[in-house]
PDB file of N, CA and C in Angstrom:
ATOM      1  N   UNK A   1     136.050  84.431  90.766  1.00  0.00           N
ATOM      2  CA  UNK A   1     136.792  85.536  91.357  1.00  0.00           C
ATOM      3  C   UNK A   1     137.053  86.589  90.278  1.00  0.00           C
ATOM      4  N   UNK A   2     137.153  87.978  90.832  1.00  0.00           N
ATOM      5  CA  UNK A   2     136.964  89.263  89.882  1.00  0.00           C
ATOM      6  C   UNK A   2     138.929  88.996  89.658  1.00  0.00           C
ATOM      7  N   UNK A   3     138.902  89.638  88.304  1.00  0.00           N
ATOM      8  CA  UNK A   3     140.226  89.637  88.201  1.00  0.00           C
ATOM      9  C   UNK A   3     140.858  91.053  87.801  1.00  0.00           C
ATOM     10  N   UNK A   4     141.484  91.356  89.263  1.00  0.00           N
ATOM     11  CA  UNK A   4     142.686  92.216  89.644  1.00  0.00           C
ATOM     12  C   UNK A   4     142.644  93.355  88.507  1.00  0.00           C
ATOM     13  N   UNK A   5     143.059  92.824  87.532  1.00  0.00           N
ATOM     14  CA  UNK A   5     143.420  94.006  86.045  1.00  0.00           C
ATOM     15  C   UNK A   5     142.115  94.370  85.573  1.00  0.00           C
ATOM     16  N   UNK A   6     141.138  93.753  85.528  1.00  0.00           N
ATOM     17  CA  UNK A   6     139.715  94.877  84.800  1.00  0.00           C
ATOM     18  C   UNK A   6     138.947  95.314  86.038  1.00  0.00           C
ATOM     19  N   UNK A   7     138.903  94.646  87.202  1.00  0.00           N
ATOM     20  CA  UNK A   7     137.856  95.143  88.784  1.00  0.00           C
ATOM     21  C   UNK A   7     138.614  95.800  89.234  1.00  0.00           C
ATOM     22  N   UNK A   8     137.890  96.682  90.343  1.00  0.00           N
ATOM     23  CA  UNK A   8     138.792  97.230  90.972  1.00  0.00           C
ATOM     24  C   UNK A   8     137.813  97.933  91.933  1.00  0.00           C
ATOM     25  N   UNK A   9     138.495  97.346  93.287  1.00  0.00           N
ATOM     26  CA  UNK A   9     137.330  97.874  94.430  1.00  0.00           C
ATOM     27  C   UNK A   9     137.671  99.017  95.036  1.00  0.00           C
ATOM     28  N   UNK A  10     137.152  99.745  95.081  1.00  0.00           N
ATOM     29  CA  UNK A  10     137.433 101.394  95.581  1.00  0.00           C
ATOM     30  C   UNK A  10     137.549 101.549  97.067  1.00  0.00           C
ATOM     31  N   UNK A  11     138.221 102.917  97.836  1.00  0.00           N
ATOM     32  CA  UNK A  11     138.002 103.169  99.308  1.00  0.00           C
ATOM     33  C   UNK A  11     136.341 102.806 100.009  1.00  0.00           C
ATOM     34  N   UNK A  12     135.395 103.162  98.826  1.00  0.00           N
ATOM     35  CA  UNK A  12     133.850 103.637  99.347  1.00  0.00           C
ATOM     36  C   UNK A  12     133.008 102.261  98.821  1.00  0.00           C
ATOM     37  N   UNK A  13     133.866 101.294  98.818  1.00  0.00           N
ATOM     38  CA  UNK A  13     133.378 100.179  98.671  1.00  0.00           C
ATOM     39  C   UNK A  13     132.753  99.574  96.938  1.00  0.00           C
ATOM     40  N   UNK A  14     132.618 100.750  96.310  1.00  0.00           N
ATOM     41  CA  UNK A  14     132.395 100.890  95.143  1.00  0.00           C
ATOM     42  C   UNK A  14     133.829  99.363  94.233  1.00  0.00           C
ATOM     43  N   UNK A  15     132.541  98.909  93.132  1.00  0.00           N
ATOM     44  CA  UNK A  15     133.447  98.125  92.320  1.00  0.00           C
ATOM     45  C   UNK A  15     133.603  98.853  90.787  1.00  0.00           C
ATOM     46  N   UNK A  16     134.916  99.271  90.279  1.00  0.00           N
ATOM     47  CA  UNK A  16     135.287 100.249  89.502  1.00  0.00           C
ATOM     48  C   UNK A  16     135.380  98.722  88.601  1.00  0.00           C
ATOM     49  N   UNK A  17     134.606  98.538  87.168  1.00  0.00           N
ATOM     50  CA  UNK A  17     135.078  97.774  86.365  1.00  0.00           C
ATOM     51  C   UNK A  17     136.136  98.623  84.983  1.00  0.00           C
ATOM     52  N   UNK A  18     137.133  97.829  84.588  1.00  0.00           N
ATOM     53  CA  UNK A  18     138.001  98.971  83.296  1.00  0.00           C
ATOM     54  C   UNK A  18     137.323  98.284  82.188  1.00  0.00           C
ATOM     55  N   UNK A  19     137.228  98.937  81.516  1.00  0.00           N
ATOM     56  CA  UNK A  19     137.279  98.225  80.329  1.00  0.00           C
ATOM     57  C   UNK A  19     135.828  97.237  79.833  1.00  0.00           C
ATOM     58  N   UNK A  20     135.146  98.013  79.919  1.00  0.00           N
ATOM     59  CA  UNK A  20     133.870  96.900  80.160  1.00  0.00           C
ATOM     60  C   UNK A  20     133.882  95.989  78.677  1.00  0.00           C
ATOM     61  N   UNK A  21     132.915  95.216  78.981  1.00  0.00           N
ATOM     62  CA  UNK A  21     132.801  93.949  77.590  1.00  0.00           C
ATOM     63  C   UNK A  21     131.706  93.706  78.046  1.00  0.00           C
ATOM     64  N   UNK A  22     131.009  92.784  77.043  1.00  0.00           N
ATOM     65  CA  UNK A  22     129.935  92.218  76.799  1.00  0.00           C
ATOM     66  C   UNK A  22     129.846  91.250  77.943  1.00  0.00           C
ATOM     67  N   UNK A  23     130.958  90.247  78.147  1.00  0.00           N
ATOM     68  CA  UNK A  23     131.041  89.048  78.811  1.00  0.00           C
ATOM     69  C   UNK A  23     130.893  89.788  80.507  1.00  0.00           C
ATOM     70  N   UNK A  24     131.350  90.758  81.063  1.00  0.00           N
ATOM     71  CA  UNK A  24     130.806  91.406  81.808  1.00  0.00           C
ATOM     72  C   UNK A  24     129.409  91.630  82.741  1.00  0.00           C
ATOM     73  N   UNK A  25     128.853  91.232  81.274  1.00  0.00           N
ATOM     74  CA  UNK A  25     127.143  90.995  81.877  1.00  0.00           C
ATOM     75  C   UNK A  25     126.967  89.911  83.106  1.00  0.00           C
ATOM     76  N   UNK A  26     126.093  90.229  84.172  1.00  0.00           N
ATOM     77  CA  UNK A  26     125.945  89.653  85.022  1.00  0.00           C
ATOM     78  C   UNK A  26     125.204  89.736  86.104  1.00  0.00           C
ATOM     79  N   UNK A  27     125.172  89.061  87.443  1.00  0.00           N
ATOM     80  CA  UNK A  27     125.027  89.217  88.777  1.00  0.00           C
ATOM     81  C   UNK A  27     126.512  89.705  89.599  1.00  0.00           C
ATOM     82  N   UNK A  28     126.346  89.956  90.471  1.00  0.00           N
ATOM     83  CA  UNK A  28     127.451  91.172  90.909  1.00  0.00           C
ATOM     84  C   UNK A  28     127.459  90.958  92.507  1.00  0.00           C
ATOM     85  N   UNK A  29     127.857  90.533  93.573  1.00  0.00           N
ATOM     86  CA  UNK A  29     127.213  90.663  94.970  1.00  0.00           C
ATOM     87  C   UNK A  29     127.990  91.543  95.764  1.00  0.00           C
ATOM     88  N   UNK A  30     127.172  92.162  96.133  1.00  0.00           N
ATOM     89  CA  UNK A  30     127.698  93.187  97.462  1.00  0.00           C
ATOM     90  C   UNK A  30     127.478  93.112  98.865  1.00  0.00           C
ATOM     91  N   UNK A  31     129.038  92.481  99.474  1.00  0.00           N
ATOM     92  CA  UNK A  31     129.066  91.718 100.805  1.00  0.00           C
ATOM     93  C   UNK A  31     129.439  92.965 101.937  1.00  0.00           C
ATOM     94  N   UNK A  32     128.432  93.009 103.173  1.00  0.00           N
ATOM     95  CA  UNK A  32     128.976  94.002 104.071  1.00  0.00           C
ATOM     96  C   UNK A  32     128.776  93.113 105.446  1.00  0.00           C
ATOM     97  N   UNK A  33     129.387  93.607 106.360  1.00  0.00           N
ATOM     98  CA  UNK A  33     129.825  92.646 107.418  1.00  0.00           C
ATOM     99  C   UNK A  33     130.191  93.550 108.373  1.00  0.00           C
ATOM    100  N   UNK A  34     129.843  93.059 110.237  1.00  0.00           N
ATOM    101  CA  UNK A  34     130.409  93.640 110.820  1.00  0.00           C
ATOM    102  C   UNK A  34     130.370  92.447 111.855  1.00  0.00           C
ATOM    103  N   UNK A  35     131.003  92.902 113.720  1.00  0.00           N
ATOM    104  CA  UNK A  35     130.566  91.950 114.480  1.00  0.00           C
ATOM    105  C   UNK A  35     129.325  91.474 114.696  1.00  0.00           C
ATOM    106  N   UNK A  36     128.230  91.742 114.257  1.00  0.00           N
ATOM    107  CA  UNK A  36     126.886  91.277 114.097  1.00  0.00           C
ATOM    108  C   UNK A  36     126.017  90.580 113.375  1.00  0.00           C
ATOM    109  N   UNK A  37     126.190  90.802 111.855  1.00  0.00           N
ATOM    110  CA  UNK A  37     126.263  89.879 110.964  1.00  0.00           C
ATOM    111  C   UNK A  37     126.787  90.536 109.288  1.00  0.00           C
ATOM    112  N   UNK A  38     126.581  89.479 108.630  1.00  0.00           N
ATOM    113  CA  UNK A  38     126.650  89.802 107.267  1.00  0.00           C
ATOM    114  C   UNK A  38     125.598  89.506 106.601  1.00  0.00           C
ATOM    115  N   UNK A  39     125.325  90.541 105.483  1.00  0.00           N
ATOM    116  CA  UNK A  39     124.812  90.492 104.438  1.00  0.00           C
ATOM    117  C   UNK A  39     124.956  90.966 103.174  1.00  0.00           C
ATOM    118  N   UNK A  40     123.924  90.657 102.383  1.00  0.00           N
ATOM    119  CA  UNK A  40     124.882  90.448 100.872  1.00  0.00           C
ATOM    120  C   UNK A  40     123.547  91.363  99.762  1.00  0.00           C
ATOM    121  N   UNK A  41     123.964  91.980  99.118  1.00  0.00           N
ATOM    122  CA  UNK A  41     122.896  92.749  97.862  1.00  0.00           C
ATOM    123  C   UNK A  41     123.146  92.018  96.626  1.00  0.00           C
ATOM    124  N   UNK A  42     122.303  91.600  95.543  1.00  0.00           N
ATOM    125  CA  UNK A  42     122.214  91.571  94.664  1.00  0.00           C
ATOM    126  C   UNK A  42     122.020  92.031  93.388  1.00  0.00           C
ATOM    127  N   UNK A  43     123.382  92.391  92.343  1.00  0.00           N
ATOM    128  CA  UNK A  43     123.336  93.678  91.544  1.00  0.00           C
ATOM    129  C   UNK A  43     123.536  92.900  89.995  1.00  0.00           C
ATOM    130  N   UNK A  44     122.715  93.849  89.036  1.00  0.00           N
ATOM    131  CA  UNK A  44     122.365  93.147  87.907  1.00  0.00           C
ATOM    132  C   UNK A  44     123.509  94.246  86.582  1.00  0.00           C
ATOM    133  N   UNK A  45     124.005  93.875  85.873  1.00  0.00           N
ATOM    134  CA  UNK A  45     124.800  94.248  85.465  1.00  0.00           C
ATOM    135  C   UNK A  45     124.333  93.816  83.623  1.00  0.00           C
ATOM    136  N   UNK A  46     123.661  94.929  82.992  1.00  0.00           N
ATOM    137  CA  UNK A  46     123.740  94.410  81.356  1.00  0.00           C
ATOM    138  C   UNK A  46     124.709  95.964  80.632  1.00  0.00           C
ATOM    139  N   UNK A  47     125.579  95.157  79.895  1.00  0.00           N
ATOM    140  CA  UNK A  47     126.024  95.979  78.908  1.00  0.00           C
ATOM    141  C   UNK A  47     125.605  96.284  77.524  1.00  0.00           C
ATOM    142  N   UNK A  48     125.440  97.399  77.799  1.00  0.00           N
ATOM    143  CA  UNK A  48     125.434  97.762  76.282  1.00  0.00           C
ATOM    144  C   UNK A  48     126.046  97.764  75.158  1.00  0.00           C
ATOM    145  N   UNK A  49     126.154  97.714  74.207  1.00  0.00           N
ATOM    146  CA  UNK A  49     126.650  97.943  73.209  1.00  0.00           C
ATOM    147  C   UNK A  49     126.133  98.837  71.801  1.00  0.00           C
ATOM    148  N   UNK A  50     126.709 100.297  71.031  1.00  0.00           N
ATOM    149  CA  UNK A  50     125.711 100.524  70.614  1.00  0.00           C
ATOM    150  C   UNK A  50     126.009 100.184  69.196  1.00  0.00           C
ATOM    151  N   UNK A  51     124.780 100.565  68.280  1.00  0.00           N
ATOM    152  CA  UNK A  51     124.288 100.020  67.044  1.00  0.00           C
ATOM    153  C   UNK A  51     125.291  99.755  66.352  1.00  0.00           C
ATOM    154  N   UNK A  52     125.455  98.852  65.094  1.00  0.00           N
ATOM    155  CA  UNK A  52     126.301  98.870  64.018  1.00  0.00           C
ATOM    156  C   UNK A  52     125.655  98.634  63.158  1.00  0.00           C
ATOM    157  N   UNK A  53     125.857  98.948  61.652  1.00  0.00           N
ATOM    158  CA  UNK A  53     125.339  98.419  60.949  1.00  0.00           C
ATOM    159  C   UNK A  53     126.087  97.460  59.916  1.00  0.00           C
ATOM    160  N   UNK A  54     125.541  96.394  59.674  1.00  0.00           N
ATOM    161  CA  UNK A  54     126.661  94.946  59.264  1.00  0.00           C
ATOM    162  C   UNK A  54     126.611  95.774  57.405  1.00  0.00           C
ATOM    163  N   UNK A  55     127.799  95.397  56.923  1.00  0.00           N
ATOM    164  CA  UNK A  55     127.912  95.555  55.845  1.00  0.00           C
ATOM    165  C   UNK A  55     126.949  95.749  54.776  1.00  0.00           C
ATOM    166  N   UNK A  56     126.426  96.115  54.026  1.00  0.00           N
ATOM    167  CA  UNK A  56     124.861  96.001  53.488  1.00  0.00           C
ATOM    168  C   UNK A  56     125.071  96.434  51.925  1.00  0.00           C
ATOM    169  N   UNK A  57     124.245  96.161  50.678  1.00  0.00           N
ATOM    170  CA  UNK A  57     124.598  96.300  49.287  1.00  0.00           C
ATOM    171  C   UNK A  57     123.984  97.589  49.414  1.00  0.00           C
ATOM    172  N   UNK A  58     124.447  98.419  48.483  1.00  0.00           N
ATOM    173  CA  UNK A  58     124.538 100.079  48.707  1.00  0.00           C
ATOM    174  C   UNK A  58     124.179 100.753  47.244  1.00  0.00           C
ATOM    175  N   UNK A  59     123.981  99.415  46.542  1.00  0.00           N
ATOM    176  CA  UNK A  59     123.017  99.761  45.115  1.00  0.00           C
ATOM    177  C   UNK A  59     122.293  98.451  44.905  1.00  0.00           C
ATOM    178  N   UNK A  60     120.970  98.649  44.613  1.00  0.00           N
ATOM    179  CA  UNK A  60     119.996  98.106  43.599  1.00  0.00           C
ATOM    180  C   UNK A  60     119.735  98.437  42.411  1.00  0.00           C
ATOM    181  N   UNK A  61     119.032  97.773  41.431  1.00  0.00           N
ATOM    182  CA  UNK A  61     118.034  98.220  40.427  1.00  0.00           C
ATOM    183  C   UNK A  61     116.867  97.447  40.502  1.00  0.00           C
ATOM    184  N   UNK A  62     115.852  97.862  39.779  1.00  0.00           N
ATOM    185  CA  UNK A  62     114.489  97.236  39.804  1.00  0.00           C
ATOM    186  C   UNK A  62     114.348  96.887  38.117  1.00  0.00           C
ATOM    187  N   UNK A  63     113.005  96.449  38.325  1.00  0.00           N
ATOM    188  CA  UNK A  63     112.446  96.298  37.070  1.00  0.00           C
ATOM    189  C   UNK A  63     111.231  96.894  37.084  1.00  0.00           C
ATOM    190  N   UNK A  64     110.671  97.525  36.255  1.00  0.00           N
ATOM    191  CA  UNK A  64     109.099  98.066  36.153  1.00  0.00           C
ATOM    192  C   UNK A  64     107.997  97.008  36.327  1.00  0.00           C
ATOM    193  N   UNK A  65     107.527  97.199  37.053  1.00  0.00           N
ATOM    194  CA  UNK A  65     106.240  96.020  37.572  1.00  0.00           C
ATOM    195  C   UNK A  65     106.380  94.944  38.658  1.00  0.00           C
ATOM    196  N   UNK A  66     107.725  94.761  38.919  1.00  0.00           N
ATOM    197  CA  UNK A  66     108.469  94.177  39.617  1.00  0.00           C
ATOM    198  C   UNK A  66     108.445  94.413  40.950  1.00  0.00           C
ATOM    199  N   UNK A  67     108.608  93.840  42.186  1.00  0.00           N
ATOM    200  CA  UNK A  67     108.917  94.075  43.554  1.00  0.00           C
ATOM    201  C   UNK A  67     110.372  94.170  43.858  1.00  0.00           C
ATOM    202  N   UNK A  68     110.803  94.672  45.010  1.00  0.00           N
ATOM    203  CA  UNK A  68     111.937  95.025  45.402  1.00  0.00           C
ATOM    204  C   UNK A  68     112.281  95.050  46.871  1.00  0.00           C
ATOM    205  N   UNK A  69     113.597  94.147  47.580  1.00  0.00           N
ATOM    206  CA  UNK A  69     113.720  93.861  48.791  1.00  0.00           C
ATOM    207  C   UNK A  69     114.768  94.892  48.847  1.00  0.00           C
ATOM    208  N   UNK A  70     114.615  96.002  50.186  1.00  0.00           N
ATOM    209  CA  UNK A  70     115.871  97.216  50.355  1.00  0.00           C
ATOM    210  C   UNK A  70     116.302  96.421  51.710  1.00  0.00           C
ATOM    211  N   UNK A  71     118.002  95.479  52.030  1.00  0.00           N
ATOM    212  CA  UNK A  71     117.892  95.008  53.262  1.00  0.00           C
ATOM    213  C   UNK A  71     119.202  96.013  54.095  1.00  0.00           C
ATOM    214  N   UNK A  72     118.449  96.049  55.487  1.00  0.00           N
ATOM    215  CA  UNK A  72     119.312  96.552  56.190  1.00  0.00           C
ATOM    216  C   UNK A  72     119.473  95.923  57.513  1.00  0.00           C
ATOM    217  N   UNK A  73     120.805  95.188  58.111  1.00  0.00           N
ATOM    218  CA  UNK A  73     121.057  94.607  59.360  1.00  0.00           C
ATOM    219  C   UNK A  73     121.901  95.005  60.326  1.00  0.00           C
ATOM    220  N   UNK A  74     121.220  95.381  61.340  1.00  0.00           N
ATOM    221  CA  UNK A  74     122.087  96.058  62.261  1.00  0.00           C
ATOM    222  C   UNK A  74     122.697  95.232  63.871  1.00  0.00           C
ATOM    223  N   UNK A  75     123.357  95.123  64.295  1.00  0.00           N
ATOM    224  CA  UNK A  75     124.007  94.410  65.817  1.00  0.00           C
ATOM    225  C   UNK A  75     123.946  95.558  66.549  1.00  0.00           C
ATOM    226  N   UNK A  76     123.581  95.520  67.997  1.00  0.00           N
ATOM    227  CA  UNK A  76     123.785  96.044  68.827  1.00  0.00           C
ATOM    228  C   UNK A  76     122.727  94.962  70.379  1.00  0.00           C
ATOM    229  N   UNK A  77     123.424  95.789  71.816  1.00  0.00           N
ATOM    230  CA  UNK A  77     122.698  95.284  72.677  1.00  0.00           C
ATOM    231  C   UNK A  77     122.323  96.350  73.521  1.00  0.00           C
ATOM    232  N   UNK A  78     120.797  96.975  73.480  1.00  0.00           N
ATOM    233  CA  UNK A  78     119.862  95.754  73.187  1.00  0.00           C
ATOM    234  C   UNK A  78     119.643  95.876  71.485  1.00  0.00           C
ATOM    235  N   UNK A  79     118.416  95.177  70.928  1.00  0.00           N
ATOM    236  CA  UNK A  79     119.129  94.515  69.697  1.00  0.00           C
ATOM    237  C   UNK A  79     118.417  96.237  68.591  1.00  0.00           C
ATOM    238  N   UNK A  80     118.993  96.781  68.134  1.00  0.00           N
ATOM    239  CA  UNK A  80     118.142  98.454  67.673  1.00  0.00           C
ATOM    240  C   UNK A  80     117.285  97.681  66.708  1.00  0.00           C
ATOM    241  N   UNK A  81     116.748  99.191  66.651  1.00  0.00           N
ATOM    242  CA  UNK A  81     115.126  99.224  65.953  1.00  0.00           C
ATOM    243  C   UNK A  81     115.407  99.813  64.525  1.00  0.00           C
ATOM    244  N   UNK A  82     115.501  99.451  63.190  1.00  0.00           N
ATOM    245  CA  UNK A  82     115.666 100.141  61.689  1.00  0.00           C
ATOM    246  C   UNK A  82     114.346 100.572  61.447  1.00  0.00           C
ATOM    247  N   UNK A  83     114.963 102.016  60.954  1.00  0.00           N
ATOM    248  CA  UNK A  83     113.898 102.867  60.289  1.00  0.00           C
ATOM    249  C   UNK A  83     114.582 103.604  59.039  1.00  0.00           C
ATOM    250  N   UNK A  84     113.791 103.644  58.070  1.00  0.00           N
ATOM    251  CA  UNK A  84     113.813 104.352  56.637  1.00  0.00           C
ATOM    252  C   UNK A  84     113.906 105.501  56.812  1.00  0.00           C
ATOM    253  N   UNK A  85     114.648 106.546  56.533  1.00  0.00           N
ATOM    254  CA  UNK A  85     114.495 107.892  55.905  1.00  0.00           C
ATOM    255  C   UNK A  85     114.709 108.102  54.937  1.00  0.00           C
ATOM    256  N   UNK A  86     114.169 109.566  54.448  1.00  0.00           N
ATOM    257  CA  UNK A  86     114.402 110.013  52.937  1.00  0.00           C
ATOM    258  C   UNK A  86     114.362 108.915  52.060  1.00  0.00           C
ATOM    259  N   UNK A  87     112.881 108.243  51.819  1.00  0.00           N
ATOM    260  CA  UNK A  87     112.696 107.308  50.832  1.00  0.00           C
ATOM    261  C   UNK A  87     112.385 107.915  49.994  1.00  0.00           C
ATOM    262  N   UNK A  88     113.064 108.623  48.353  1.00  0.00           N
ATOM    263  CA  UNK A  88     112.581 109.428  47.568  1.00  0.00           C
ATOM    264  C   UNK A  88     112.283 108.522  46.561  1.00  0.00           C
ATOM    265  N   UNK A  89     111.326 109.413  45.812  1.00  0.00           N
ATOM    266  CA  UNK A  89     110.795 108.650  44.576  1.00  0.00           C
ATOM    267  C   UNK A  89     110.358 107.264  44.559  1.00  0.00           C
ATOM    268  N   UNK A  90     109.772 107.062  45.442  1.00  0.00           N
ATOM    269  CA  UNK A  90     109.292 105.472  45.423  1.00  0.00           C
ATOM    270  C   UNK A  90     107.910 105.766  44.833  1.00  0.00           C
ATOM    271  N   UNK A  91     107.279 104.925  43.253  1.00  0.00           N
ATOM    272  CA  UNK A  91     106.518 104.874  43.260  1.00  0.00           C
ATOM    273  C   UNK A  91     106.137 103.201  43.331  1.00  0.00           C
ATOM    274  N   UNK A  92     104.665 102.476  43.963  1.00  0.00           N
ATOM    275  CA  UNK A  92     104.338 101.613  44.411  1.00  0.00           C
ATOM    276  C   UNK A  92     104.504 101.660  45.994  1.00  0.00           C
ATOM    277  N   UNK A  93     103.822 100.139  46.131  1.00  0.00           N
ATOM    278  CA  UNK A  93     103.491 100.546  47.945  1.00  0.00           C
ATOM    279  C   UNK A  93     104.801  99.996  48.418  1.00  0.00           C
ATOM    280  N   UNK A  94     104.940 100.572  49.546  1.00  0.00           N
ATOM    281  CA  UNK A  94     106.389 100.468  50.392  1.00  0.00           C
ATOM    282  C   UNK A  94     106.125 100.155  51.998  1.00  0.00           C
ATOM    283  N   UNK A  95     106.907  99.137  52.253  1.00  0.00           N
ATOM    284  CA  UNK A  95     106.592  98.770  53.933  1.00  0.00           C
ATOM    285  C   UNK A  95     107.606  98.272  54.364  1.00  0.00           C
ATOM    286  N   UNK A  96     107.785  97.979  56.057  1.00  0.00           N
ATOM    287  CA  UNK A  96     108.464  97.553  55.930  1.00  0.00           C
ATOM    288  C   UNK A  96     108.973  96.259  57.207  1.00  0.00           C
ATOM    289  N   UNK A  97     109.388  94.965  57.204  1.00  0.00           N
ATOM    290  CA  UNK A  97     109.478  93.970  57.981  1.00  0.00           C
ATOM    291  C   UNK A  97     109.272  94.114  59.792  1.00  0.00           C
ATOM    292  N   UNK A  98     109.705  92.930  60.328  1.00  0.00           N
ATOM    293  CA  UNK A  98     109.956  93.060  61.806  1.00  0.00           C
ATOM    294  C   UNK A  98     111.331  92.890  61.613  1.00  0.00           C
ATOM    295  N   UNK A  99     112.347  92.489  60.603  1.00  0.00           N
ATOM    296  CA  UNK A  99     113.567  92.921  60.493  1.00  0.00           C
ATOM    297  C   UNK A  99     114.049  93.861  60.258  1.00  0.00           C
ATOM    298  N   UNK A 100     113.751  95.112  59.644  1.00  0.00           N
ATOM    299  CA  UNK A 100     114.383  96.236  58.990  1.00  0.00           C
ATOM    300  C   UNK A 100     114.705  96.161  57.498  1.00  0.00           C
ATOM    301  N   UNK A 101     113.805  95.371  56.728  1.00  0.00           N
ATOM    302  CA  UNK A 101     113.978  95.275  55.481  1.00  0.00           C
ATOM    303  C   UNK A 101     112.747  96.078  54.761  1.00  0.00           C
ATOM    304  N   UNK A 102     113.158  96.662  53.646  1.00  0.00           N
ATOM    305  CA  UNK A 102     112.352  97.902  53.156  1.00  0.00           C
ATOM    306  C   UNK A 102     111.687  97.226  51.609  1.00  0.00           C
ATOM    307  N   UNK A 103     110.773  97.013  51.701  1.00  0.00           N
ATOM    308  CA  UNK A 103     109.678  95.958  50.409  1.00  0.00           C
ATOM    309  C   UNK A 103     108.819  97.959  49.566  1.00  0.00           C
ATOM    310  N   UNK A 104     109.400  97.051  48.473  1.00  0.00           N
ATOM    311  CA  UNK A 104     108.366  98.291  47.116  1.00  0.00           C
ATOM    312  C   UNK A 104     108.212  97.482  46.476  1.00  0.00           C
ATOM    313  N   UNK A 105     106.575  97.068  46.297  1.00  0.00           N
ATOM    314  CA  UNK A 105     106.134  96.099  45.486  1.00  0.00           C
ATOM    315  C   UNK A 105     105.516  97.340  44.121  1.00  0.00           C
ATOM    316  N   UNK A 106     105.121  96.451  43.514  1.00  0.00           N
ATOM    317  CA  UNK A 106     105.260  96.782  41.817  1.00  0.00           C
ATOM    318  C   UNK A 106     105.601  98.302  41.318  1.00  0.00           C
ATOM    319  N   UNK A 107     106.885  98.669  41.176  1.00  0.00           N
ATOM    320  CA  UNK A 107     108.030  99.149  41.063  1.00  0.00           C
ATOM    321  C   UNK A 107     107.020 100.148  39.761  1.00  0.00           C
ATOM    322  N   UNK A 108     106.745 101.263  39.564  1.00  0.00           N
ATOM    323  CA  UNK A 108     106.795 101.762  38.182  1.00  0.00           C
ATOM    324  C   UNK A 108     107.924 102.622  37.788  1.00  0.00           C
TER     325      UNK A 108
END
C-alpha cells in the first residue's frame, strides 16, 4: 500500500509522488472500474539520479619512463559515462578504460 505522506492521488486520477527516491523505482498499477468491468494498466517507474563524482586524488606525480593511472569514479542512475577534457601536456600514449580511468604510459 502507497503511503499517504509521499503518494498522493489527484481529482484526474493522476498519482502525484513527493519527494521521489530511488526506492521508488517500480511497477505502479492503474485501476479503472465501472458497472461493467475493471481493468488495470501497467506503469514502469525508474528514477533517476544525477551524476556525482566520489571523492577522487586531485594530485599525482610521475616518473620519466614510467606509466601513470589518472582515476576517476562517478555514481549516478543510470550509471554516467567519464570523459577527459583538457588533457594538457601529456607526452606518451594516453587512453582510456571501460571505467573512466585515464592510463599515460611511458611518461617523458
Amino acid at each position: 500500500m502507497l503511503s499517504e505522506e509521499s503518494f498522493q492521488t489527484l481529482n484526474n486520477g493522476s498519482l502525484r509522488i513527493h519527494h521521489l527516491r530511488v526506492q521508488d523505482t517500480g511497477y505502479y498499477l492503474c485501476w479503472a472500474e465501472n458497472l461493467v468491468q475493471r481493468t488495470y494498466a501497467q506503469i514502469r517507474l525508474e528514477v533517476q539520479v544525477p551524476p556525482s563524482i566520489d571523492q577522487i586524488e586531485r594530485y599525482y606525480s610521475g616518473t620519466v619512463g614510467q606509466s601513470i593511472k589518472l582515476s576517476c569514479q562517478a555514481n549516478g542512475i543510470p550509471i554516467p559515462t567519464i570523459t577527459w577534457h583538457g588533457v594538457y601536456n601529456v607526452s606518451g600514449t594516453a587512453s582510456i578504460d571501460s571505467f573512466g580511468n585515464l592510463y599515460i604510459s611511458q611518461l617523458e
